[in-house]
PDB file of N, CA and C in Angstrom:
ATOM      1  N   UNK A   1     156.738  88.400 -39.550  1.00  0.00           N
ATOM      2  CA  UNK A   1     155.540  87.599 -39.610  1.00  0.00           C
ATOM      3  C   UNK A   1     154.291  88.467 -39.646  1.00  0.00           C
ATOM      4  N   UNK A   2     154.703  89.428 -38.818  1.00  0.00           N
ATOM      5  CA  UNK A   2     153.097  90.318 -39.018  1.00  0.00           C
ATOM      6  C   UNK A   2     152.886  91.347 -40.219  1.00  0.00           C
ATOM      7  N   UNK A   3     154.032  91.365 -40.838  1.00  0.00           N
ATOM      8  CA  UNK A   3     153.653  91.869 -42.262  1.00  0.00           C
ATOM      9  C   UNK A   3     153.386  90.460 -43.259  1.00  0.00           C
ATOM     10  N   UNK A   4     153.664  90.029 -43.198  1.00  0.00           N
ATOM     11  CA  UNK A   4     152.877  89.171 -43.985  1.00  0.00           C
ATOM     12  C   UNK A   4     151.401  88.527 -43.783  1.00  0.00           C
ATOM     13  N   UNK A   5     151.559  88.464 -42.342  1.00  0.00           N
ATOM     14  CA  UNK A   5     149.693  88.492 -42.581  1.00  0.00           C
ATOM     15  C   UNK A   5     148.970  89.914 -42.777  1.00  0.00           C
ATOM     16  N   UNK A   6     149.433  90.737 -42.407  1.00  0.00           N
ATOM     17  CA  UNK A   6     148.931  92.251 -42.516  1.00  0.00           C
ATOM     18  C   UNK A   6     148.334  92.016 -44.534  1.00  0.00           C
ATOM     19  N   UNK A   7     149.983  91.821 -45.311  1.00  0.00           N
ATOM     20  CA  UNK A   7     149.526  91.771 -46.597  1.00  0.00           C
ATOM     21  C   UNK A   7     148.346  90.830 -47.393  1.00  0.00           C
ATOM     22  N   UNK A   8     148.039  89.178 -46.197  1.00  0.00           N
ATOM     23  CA  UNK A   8     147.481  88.543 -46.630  1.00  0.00           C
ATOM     24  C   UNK A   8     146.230  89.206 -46.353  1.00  0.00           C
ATOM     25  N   UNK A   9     146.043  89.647 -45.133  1.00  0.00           N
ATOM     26  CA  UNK A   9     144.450  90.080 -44.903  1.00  0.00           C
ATOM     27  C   UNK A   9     143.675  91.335 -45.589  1.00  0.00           C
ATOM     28  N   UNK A  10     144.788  92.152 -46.254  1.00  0.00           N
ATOM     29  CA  UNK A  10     144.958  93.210 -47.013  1.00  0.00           C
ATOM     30  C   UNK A  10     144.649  92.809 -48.349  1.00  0.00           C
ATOM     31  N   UNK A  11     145.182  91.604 -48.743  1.00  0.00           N
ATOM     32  CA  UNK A  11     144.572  91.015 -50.018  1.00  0.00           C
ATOM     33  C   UNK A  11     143.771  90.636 -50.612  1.00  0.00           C
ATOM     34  N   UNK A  12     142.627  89.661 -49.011  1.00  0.00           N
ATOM     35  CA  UNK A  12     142.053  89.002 -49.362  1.00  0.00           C
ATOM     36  C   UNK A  12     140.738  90.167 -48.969  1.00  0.00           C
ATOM     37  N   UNK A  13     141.387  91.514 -48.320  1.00  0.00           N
ATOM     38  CA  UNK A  13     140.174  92.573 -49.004  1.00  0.00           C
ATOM     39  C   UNK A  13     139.898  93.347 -50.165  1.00  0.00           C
ATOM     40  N   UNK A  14     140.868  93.218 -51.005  1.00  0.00           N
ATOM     41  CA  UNK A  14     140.853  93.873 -51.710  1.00  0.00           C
ATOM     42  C   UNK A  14     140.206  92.933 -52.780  1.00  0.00           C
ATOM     43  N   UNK A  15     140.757  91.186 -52.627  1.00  0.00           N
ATOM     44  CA  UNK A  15     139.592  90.648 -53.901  1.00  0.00           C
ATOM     45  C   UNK A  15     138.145  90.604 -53.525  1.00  0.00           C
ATOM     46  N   UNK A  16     137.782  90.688 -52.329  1.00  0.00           N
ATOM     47  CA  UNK A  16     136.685  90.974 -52.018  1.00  0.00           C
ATOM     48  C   UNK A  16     135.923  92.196 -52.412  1.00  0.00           C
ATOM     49  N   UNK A  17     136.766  93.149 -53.029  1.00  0.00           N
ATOM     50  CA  UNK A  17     135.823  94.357 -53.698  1.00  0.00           C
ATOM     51  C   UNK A  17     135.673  94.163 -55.476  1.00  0.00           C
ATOM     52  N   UNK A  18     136.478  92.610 -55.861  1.00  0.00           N
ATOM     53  CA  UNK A  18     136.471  92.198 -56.870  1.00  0.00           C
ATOM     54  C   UNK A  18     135.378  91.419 -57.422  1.00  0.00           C
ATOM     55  N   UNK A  19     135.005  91.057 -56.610  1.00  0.00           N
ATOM     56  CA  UNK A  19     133.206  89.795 -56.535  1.00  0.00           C
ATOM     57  C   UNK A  19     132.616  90.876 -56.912  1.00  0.00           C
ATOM     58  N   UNK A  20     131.471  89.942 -58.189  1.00  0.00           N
ATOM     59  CA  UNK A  20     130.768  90.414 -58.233  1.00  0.00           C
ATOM     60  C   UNK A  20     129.256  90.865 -57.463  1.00  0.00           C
ATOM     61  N   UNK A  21     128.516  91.618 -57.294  1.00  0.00           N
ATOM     62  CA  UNK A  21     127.223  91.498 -56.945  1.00  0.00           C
ATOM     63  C   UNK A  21     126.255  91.988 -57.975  1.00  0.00           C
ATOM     64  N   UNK A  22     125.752  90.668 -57.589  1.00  0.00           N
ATOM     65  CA  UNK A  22     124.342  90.205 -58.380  1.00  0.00           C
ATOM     66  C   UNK A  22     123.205  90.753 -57.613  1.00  0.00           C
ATOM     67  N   UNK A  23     122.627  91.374 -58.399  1.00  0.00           N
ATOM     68  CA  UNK A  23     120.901  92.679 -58.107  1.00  0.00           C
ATOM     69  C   UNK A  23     119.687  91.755 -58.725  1.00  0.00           C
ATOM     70  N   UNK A  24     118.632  91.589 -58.358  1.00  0.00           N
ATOM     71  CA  UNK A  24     117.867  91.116 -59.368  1.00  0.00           C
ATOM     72  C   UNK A  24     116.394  92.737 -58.522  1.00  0.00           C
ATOM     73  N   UNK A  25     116.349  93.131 -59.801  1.00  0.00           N
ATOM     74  CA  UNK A  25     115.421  94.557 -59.253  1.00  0.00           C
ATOM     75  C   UNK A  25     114.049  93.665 -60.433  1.00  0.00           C
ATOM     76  N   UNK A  26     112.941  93.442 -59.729  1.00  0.00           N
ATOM     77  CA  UNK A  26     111.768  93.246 -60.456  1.00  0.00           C
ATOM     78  C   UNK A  26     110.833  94.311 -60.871  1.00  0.00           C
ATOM     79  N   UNK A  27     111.002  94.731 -61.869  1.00  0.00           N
ATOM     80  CA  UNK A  27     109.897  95.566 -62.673  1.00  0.00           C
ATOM     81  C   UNK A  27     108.449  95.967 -62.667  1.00  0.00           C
ATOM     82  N   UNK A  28     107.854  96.545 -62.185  1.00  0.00           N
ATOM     83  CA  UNK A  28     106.372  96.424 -61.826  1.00  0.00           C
ATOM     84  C   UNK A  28     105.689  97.166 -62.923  1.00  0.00           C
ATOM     85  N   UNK A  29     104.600  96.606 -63.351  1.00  0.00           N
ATOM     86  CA  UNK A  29     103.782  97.422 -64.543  1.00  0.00           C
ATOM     87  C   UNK A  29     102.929  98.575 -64.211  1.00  0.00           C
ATOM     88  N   UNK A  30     103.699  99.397 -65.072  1.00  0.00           N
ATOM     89  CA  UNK A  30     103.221 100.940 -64.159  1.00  0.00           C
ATOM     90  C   UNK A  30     102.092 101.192 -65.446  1.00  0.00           C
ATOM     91  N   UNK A  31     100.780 102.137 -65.071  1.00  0.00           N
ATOM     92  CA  UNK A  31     100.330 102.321 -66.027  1.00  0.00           C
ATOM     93  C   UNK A  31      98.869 102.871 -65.386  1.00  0.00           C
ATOM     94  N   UNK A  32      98.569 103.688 -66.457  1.00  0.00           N
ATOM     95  CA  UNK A  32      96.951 104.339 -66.047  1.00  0.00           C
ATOM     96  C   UNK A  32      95.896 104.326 -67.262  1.00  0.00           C
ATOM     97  N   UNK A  33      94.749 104.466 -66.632  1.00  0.00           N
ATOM     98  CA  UNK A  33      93.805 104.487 -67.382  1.00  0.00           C
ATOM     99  C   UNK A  33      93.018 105.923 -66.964  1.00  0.00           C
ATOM    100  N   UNK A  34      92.598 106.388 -68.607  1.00  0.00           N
ATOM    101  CA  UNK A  34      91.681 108.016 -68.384  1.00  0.00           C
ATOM    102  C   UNK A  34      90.689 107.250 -68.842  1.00  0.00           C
ATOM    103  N   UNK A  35      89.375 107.839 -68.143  1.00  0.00           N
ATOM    104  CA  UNK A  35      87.955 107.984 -68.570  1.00  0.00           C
ATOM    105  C   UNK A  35      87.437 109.253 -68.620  1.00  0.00           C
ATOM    106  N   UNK A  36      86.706 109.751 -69.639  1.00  0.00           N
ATOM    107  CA  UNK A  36      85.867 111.079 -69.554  1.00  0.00           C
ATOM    108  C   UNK A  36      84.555 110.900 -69.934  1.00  0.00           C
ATOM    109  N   UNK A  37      83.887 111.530 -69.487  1.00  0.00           N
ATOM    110  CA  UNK A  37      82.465 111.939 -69.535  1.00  0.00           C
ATOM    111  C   UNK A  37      81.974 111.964 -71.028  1.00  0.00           C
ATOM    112  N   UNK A  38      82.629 112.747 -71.819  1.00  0.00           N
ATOM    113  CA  UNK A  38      82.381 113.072 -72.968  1.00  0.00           C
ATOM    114  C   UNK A  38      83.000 112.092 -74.094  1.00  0.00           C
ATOM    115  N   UNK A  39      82.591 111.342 -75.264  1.00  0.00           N
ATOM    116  CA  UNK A  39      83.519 110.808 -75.708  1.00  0.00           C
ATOM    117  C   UNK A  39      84.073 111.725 -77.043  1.00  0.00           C
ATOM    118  N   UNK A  40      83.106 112.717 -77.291  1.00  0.00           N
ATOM    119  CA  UNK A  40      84.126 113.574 -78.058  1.00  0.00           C
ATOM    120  C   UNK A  40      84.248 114.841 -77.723  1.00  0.00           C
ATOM    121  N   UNK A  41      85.404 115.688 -77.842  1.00  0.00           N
ATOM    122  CA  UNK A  41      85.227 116.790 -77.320  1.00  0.00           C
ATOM    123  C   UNK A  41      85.564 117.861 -78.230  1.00  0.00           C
ATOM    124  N   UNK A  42      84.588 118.405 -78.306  1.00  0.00           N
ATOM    125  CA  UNK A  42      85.279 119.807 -79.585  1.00  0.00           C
ATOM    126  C   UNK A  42      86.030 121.031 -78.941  1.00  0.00           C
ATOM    127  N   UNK A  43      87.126 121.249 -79.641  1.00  0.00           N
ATOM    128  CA  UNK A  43      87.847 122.758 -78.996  1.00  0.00           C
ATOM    129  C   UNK A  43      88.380 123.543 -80.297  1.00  0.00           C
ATOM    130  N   UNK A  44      87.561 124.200 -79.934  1.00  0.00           N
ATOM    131  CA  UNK A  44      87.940 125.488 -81.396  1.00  0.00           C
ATOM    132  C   UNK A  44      89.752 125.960 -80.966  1.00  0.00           C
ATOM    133  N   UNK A  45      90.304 125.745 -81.819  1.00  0.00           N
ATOM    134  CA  UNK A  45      91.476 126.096 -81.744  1.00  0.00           C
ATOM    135  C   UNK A  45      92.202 127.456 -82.902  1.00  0.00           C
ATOM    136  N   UNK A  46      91.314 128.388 -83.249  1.00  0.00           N
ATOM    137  CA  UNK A  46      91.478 129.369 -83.732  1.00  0.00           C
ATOM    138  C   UNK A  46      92.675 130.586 -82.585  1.00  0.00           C
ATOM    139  N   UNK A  47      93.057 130.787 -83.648  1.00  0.00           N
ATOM    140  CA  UNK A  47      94.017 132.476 -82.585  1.00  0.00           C
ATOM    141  C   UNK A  47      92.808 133.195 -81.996  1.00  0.00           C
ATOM    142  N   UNK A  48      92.121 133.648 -83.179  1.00  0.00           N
ATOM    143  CA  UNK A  48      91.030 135.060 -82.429  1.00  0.00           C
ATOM    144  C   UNK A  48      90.336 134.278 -81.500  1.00  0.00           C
ATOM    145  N   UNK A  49      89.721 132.660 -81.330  1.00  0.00           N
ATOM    146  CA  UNK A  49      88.770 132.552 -80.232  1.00  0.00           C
ATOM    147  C   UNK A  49      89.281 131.734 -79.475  1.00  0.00           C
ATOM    148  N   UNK A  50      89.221 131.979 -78.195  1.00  0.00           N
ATOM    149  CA  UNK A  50      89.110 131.276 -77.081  1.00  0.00           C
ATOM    150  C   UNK A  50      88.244 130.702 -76.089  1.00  0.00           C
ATOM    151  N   UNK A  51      87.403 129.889 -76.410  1.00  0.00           N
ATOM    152  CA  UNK A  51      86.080 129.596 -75.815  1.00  0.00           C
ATOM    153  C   UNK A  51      86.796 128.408 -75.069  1.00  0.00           C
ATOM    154  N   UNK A  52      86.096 128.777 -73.907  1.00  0.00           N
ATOM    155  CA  UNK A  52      86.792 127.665 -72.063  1.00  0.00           C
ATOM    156  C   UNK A  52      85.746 126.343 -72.771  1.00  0.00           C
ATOM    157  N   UNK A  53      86.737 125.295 -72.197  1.00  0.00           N
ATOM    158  CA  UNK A  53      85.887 123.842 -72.397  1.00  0.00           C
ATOM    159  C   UNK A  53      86.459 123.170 -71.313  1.00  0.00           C
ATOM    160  N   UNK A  54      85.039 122.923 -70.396  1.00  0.00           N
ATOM    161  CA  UNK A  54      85.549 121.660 -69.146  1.00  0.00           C
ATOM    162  C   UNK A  54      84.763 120.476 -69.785  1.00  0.00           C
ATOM    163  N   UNK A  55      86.019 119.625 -69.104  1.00  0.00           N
ATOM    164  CA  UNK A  55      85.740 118.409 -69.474  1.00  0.00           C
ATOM    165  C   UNK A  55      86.104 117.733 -68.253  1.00  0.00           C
ATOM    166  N   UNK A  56      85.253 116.598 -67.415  1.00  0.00           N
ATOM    167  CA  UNK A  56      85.551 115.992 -66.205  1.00  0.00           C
ATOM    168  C   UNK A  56      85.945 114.532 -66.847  1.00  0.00           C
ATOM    169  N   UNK A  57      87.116 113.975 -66.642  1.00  0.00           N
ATOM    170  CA  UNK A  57      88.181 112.789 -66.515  1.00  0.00           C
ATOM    171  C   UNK A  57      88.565 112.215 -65.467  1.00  0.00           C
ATOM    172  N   UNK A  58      88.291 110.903 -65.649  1.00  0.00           N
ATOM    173  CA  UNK A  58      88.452 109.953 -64.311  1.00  0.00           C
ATOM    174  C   UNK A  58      90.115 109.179 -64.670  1.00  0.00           C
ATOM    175  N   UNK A  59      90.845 109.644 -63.614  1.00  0.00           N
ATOM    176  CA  UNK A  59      92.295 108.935 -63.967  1.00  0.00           C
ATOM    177  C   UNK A  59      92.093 107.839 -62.601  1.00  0.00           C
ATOM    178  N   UNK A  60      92.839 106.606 -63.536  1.00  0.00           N
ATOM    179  CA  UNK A  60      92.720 104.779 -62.482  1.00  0.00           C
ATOM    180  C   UNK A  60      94.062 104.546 -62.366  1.00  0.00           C
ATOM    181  N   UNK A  61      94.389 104.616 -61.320  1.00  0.00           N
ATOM    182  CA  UNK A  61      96.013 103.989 -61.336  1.00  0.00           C
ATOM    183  C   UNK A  61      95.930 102.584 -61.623  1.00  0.00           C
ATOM    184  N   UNK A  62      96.643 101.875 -62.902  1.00  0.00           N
ATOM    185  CA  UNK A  62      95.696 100.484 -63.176  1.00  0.00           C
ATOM    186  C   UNK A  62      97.479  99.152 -62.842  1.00  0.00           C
ATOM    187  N   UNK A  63      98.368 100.436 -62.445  1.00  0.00           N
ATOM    188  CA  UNK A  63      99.735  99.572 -61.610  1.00  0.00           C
ATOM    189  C   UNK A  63     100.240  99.190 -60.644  1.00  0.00           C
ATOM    190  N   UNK A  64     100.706  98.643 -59.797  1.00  0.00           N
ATOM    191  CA  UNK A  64     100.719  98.083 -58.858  1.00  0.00           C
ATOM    192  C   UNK A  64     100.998  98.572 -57.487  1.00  0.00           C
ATOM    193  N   UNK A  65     101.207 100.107 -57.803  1.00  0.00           N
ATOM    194  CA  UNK A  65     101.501 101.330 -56.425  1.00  0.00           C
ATOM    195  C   UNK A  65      99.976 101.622 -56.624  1.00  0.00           C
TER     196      UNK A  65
END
């Protein structure tokens, strides 16, 4: 008798790793916004020159973190 419930309770774990599980993960809109100072910016991109260009940019976290 006690192997047979041993096998029933043994069974009814093992369909239990058979169910499915259902996730529902909600998506959050990730996303940023740049602003800069300048709206155009020139950069000489020659080999021989290298002339430094700052440019100050405002980054907006515009997502939900």
């Amino acid at each position: 008798m006690q192997t047979a419930t041993r096998v029933f309770l043994v069974s009814i774990l093992v369909l239990c790793l058979f169910t499915p599980m259902n996730t529902q993960a909600q998506l959050t809109p990730v996303g940023v916004e740049v602003e800069c100072d300048e709206s155009t910016i020139k950069i000489n991109v020659h080999p021989e020159q290298n002339a430094p260009v700052s440019v100050t940019c405002t980054v907006t976290n515009t997502g939900s973190f």
